[in-house]
PDB file of N, CA and C in Angstrom:
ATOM      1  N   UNK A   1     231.103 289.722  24.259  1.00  0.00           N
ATOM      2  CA  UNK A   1     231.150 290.472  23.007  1.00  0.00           C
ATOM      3  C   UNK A   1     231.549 289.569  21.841  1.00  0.00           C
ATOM      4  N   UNK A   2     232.557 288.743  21.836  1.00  0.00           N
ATOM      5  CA  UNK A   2     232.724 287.812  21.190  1.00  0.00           C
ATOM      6  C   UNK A   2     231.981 286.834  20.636  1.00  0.00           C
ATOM      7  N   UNK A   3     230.962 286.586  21.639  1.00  0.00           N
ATOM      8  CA  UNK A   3     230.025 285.446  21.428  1.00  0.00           C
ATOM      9  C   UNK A   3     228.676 285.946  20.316  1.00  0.00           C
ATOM     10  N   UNK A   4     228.331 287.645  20.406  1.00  0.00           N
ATOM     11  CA  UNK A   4     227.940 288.391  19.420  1.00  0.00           C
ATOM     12  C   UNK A   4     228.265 288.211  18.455  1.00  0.00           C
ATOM     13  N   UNK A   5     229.580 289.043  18.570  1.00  0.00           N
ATOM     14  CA  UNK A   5     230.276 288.799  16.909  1.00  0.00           C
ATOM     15  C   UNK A   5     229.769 287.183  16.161  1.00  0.00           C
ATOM     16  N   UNK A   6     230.319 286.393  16.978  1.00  0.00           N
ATOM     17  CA  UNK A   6     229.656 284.834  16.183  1.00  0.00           C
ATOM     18  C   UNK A   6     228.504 284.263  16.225  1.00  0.00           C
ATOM     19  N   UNK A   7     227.842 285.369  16.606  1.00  0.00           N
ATOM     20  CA  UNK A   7     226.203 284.726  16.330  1.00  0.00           C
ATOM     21  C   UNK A   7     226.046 285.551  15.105  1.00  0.00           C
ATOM     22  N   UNK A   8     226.694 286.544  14.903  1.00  0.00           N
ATOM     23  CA  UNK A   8     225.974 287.571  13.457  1.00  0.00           C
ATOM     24  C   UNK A   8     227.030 286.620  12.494  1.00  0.00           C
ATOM     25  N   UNK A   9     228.006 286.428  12.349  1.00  0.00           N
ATOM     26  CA  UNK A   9     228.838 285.507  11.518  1.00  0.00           C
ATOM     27  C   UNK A   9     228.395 283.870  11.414  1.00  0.00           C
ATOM     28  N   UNK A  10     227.626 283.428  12.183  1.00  0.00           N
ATOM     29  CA  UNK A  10     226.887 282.266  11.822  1.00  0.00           C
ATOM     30  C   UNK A  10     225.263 282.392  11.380  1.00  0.00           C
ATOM     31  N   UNK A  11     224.816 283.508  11.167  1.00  0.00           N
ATOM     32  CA  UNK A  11     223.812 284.077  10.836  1.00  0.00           C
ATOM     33  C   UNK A  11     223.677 284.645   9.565  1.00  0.00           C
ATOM     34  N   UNK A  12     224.848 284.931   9.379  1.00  0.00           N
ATOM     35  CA  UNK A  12     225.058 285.257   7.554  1.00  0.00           C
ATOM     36  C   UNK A  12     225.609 284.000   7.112  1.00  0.00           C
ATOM     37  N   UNK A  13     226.366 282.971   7.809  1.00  0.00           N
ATOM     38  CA  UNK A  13     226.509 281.714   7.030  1.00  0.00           C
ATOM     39  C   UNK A  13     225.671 281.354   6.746  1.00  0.00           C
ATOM     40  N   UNK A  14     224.500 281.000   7.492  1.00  0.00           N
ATOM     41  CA  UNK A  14     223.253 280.231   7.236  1.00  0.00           C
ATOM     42  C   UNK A  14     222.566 280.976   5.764  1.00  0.00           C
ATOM     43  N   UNK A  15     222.284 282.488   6.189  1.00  0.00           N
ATOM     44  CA  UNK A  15     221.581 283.344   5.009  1.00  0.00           C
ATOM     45  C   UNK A  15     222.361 283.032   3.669  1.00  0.00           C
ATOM     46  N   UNK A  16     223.554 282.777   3.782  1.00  0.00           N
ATOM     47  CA  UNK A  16     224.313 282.487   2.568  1.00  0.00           C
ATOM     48  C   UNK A  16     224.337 281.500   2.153  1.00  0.00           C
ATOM     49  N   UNK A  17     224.079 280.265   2.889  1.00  0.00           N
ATOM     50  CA  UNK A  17     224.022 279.096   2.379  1.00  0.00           C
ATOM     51  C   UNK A  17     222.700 278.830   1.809  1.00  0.00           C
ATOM     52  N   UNK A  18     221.667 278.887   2.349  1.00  0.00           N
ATOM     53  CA  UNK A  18     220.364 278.877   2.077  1.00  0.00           C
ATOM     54  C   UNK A  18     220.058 279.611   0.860  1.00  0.00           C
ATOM     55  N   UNK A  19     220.449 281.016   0.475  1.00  0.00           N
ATOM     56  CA  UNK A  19     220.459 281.520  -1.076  1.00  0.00           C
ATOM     57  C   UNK A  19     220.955 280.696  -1.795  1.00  0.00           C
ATOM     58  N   UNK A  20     222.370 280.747  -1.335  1.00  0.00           N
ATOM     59  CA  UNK A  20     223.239 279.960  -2.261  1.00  0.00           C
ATOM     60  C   UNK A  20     222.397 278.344  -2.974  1.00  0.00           C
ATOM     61  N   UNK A  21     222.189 277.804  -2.180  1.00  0.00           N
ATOM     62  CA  UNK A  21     221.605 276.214  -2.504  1.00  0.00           C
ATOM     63  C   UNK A  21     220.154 276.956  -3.351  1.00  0.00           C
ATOM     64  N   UNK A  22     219.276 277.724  -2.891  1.00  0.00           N
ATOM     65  CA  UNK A  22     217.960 277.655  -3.112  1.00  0.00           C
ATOM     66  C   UNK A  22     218.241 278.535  -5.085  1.00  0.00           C
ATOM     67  N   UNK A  23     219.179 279.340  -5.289  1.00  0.00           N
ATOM     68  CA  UNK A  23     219.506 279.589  -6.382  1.00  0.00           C
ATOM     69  C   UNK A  23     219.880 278.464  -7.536  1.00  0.00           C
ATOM     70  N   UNK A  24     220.502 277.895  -6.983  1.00  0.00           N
ATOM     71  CA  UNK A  24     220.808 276.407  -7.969  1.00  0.00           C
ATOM     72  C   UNK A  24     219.993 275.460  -7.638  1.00  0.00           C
ATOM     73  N   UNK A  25     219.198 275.184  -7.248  1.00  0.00           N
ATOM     74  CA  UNK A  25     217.873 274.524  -7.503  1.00  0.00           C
ATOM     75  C   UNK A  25     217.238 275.540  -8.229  1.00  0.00           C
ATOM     76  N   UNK A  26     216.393 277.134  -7.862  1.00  0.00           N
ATOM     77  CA  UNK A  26     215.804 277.599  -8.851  1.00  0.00           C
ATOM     78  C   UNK A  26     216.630 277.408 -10.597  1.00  0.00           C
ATOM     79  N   UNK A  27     217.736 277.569 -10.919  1.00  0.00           N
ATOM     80  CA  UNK A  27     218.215 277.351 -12.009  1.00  0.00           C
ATOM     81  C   UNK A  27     218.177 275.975 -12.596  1.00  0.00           C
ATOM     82  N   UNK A  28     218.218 275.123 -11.849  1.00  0.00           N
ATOM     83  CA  UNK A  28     218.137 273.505 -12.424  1.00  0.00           C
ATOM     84  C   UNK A  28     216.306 273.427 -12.759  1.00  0.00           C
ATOM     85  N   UNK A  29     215.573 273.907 -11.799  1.00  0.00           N
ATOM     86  CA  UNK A  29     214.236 273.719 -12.182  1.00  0.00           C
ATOM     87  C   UNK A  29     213.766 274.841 -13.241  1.00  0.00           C
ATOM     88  N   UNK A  30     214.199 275.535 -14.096  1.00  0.00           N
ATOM     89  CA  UNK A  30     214.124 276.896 -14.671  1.00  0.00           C
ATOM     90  C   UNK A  30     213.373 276.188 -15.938  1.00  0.00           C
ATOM     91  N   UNK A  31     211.800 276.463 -15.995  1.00  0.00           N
ATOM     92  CA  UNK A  31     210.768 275.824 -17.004  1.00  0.00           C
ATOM     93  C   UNK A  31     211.219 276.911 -18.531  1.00  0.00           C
ATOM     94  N   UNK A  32     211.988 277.977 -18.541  1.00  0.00           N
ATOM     95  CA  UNK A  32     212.385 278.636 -19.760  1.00  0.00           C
ATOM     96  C   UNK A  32     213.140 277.996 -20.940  1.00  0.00           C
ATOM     97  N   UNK A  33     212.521 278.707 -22.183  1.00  0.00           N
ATOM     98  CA  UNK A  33     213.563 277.692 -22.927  1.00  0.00           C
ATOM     99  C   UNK A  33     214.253 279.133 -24.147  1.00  0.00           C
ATOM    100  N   UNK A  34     214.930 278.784 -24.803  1.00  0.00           N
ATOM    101  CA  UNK A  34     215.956 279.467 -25.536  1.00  0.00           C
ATOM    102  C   UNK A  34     217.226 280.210 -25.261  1.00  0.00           C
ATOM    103  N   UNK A  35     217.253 281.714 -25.404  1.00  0.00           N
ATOM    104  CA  UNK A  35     218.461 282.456 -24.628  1.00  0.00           C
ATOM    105  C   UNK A  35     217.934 283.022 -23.369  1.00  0.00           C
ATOM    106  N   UNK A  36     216.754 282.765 -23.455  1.00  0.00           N
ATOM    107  CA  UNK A  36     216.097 283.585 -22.150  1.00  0.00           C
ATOM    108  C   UNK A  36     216.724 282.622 -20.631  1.00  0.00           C
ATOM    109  N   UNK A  37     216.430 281.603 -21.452  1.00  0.00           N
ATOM    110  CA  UNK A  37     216.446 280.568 -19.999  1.00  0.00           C
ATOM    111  C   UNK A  37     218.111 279.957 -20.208  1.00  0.00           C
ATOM    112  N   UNK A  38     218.741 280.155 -20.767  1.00  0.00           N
ATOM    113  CA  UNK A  38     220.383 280.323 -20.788  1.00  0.00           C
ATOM    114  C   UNK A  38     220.799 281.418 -19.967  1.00  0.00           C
ATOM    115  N   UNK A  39     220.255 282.398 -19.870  1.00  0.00           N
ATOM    116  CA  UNK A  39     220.387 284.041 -19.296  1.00  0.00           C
ATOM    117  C   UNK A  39     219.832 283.610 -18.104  1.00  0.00           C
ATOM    118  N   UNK A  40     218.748 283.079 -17.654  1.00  0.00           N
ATOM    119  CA  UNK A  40     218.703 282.993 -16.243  1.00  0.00           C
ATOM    120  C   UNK A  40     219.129 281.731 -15.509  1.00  0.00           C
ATOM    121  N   UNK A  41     219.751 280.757 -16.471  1.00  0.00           N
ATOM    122  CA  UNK A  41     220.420 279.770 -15.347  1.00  0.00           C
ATOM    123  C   UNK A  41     221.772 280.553 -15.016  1.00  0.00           C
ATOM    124  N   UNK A  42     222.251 280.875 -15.642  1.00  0.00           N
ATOM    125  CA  UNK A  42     224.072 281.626 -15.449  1.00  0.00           C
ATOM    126  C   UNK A  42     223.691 282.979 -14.510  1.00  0.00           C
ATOM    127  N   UNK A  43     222.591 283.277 -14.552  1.00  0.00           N
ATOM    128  CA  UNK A  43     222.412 284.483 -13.169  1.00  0.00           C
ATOM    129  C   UNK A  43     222.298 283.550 -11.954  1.00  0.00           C
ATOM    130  N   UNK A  44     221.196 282.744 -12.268  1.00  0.00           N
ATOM    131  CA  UNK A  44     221.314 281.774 -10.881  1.00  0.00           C
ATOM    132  C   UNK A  44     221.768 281.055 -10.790  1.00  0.00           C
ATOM    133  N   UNK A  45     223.145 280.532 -11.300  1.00  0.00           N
ATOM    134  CA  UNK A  45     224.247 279.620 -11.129  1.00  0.00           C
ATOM    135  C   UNK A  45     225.323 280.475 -10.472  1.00  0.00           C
ATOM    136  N   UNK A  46     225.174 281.499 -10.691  1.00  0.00           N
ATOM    137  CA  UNK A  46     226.455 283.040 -10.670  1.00  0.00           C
ATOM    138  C   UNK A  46     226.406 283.068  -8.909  1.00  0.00           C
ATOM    139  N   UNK A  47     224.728 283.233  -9.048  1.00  0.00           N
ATOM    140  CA  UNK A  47     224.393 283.637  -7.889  1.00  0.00           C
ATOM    141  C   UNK A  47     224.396 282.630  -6.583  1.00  0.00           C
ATOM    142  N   UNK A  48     223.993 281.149  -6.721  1.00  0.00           N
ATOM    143  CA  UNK A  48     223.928 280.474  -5.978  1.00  0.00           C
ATOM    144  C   UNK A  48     225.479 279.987  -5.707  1.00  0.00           C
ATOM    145  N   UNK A  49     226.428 280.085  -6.294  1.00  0.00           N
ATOM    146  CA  UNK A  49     228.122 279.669  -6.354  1.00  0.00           C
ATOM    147  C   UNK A  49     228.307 280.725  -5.095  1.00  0.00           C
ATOM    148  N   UNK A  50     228.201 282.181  -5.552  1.00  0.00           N
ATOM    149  CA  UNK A  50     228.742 282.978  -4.836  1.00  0.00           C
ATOM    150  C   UNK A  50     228.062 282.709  -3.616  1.00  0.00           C
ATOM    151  N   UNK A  51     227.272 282.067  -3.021  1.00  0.00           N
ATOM    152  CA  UNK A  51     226.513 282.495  -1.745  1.00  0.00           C
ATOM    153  C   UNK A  51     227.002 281.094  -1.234  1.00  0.00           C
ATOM    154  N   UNK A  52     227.333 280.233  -2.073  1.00  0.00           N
ATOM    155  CA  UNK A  52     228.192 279.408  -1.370  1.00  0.00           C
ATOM    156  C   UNK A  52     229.898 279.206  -1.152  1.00  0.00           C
ATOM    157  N   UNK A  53     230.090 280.239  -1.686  1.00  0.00           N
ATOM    158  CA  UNK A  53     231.890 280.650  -1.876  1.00  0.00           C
ATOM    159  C   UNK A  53     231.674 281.580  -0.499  1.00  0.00           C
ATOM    160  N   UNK A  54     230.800 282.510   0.049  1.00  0.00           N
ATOM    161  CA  UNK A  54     230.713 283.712   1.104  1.00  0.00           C
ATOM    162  C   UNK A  54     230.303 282.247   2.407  1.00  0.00           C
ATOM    163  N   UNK A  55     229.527 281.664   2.088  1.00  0.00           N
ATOM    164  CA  UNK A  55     229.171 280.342   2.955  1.00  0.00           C
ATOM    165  C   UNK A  55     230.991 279.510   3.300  1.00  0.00           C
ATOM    166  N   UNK A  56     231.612 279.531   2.687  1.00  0.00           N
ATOM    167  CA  UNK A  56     233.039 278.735   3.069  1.00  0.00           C
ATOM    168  C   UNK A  56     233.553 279.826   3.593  1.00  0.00           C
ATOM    169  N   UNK A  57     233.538 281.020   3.217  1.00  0.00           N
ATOM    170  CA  UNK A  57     234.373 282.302   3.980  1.00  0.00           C
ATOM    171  C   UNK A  57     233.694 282.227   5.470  1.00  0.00           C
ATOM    172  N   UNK A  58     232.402 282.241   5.386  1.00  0.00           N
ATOM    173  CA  UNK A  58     232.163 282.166   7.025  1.00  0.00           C
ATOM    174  C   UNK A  58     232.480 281.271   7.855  1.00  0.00           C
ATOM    175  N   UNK A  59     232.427 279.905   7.293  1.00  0.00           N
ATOM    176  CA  UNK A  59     233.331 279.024   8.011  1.00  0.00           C
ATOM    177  C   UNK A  59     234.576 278.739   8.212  1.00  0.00           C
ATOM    178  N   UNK A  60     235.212 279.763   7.658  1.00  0.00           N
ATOM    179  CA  UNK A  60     236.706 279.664   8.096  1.00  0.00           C
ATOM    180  C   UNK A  60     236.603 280.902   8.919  1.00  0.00           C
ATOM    181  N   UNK A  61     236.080 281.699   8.999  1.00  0.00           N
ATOM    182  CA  UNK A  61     236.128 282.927   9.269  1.00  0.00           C
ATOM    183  C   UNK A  61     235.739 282.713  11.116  1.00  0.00           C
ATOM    184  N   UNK A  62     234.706 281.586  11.111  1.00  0.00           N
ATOM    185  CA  UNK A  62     233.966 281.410  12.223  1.00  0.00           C
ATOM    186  C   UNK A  62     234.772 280.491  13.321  1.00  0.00           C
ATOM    187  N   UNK A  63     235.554 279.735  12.244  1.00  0.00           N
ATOM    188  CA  UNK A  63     236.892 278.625  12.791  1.00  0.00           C
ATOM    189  C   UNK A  63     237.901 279.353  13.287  1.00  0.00           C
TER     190      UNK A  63
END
């Protein structure tokens, strides 16, 4: 049962890390320019941080 539990907890690490990174690349490559593309790097900077802040929770979580 245990060994469950840490396959679904290394299974959302991965899903979280993989957003996380693939968000801050979409924001660094973001071809927009003015407030528009100010407005969507800070969503996908917001977004790719947090999926790597939930990515360190699973690894302690998994430790």
């Amino acid at each position: 049962m245990l060994e469950i539990l840490n396959l679904f907890k290394f299974a959302l690490l991965l899903i979280a890390f993989v957003l996380g990174i693939s968000c801050i690349v979409m924001a660094i490559i973001s071809d927009k320019s003015g407030q528009e593309a100010l407005q969507e790097r800070i969503e996908y900077g917001f977004m790719g941080v947090s999926g790597l802040v939930i990515t360190l929770l699973m690894v302690y979580a998994i430790s």
